[in-house]
Protein backbone atom coordinates (compact mmCIF):
# COMPACT_ATOMS: atom_id res chain seq x y z
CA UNK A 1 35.20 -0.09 6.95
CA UNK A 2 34.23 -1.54 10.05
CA UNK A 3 31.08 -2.68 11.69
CA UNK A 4 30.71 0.74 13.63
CA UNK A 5 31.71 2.85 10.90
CA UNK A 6 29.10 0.34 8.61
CA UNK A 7 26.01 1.01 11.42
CA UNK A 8 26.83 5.23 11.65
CA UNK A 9 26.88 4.97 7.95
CA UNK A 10 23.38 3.48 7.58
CA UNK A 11 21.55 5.16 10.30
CA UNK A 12 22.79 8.49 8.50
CA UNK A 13 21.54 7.65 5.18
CA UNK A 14 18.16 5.55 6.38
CA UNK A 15 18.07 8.98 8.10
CA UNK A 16 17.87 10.93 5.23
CA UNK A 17 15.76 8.70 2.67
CA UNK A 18 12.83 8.07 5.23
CA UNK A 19 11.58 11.30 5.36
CA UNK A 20 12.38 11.43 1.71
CA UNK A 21 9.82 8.86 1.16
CA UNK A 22 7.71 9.93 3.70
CA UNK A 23 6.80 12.99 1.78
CA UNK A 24 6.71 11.61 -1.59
CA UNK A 25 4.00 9.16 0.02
CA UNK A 26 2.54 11.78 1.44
CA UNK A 27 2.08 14.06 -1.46
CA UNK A 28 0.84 10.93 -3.83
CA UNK A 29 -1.58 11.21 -1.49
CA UNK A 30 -2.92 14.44 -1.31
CA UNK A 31 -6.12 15.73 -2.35
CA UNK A 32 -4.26 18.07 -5.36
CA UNK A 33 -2.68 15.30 -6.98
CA UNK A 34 -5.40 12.62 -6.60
CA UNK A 35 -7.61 15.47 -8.43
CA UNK A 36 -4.71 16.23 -11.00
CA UNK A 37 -4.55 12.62 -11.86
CA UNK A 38 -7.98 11.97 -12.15
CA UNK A 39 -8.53 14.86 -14.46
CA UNK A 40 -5.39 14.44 -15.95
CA UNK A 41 -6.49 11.19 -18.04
CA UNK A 42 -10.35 12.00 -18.00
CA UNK A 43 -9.13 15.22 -19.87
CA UNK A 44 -7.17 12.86 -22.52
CA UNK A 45 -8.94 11.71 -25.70
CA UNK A 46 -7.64 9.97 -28.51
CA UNK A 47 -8.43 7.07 -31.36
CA UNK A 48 -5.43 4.78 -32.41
CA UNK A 49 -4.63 1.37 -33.04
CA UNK A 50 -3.01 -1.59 -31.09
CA UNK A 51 0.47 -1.46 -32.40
CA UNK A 52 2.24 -4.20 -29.98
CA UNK A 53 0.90 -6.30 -27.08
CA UNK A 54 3.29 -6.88 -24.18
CA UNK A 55 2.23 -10.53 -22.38
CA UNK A 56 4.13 -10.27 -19.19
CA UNK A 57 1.78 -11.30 -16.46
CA UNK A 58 -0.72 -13.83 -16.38
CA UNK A 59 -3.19 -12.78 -13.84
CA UNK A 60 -2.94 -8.90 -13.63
CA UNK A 61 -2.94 -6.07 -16.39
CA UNK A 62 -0.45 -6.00 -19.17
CA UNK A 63 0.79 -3.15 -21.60
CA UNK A 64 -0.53 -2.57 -25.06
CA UNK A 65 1.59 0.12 -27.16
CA UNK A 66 -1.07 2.34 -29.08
CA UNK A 67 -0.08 4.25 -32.83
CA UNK A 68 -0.31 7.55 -31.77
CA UNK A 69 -1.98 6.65 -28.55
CA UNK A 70 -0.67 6.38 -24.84
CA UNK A 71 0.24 3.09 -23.41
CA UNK A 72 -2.40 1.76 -21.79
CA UNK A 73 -2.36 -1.65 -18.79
CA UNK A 74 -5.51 -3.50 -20.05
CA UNK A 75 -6.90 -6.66 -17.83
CA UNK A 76 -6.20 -9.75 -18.83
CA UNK A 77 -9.81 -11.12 -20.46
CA UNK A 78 -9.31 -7.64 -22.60
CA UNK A 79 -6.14 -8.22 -23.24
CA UNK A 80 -6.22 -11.65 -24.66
CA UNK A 81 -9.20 -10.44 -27.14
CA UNK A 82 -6.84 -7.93 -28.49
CA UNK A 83 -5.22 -8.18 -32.05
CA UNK A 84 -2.68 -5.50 -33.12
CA UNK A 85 -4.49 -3.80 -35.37
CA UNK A 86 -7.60 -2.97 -33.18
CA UNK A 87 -9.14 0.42 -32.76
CA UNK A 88 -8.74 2.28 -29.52
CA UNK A 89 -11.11 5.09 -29.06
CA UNK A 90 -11.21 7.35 -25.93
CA UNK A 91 -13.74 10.50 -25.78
CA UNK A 92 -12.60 13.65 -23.78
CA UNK A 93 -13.97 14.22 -20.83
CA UNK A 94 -14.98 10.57 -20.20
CA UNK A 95 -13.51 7.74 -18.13
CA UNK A 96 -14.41 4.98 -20.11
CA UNK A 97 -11.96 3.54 -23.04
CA UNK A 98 -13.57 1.79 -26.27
CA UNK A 99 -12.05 -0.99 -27.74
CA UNK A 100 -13.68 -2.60 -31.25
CA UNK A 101 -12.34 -5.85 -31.19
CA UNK A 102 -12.78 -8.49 -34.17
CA UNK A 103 -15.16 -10.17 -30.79
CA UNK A 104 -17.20 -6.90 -31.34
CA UNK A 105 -17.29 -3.61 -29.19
CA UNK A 106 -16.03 -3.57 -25.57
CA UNK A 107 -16.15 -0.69 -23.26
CA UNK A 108 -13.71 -0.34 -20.49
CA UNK A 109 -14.62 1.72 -17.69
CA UNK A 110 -10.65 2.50 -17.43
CA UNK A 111 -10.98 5.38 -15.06
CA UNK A 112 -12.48 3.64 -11.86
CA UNK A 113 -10.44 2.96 -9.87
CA UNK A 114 -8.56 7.09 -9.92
CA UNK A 115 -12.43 8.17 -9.79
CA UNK A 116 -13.30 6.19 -6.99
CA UNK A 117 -10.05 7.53 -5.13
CA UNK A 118 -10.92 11.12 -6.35
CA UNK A 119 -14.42 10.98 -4.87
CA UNK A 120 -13.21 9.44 -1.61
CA UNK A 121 -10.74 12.82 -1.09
CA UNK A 122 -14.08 15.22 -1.52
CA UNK A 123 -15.82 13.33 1.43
């Protein structure tokens, strides 16, 4: 294939996948799915244990595996005073996530930051 034959090639497909993108951007955006999102995990409830503990980033959030329980990306400070084996608790119909650590009882307000985007889309 040559260089013109490479170019047509690209602008064809860069033609297709941008608006591709464009609308999957667009609809991760929307009002409906913000609002399905939100309610989607304030609607979850659940109480399980830490069965695994993924350490793959330093700084930001990292994955703990729950028995019988989601996934979950905990931050860091919370994620360091995890021990497989602790208790997960999460209440329907509220945002925030209770962990009873061997440190003691500490509530994660997990839900902020999908709240705070909900509430923005009402205004």
């Amino acid at each position: 294939m040559n260089d013109q034959e490479f170019k047509k090639v690209r602008k064809v497909i860069l033609g297709i996948f941008i608006p591709i993108f464009g609308v999957i951007i667009w609809f991760l955006n929307t009002d409906y799915y913000i609002k399905k999102e939100y309610f989607e995990f304030k609607g979850l409830g659940f109480k399980a244990t830490v069965s695994a503990k993924f350490d793959e980033n330093p700084v930001r959030k990292n994955l703990i595996y729950l028995k019988k329980g989601p996934q979950l990306k905990v931050y860091r400070e919370l994620f360091d005073q995890l021990q497989i084996g602790d208790s997960v608790v999460k209440k329907i119909k509220s945002d925030s996530v209770f962990f009873y650590t061997s440190n003691g009882l500490v509530i994660d307000d997990y839900n902020q930051f999908l709240r705070k985007k909900y509430l923005k889309s009402l205004e």
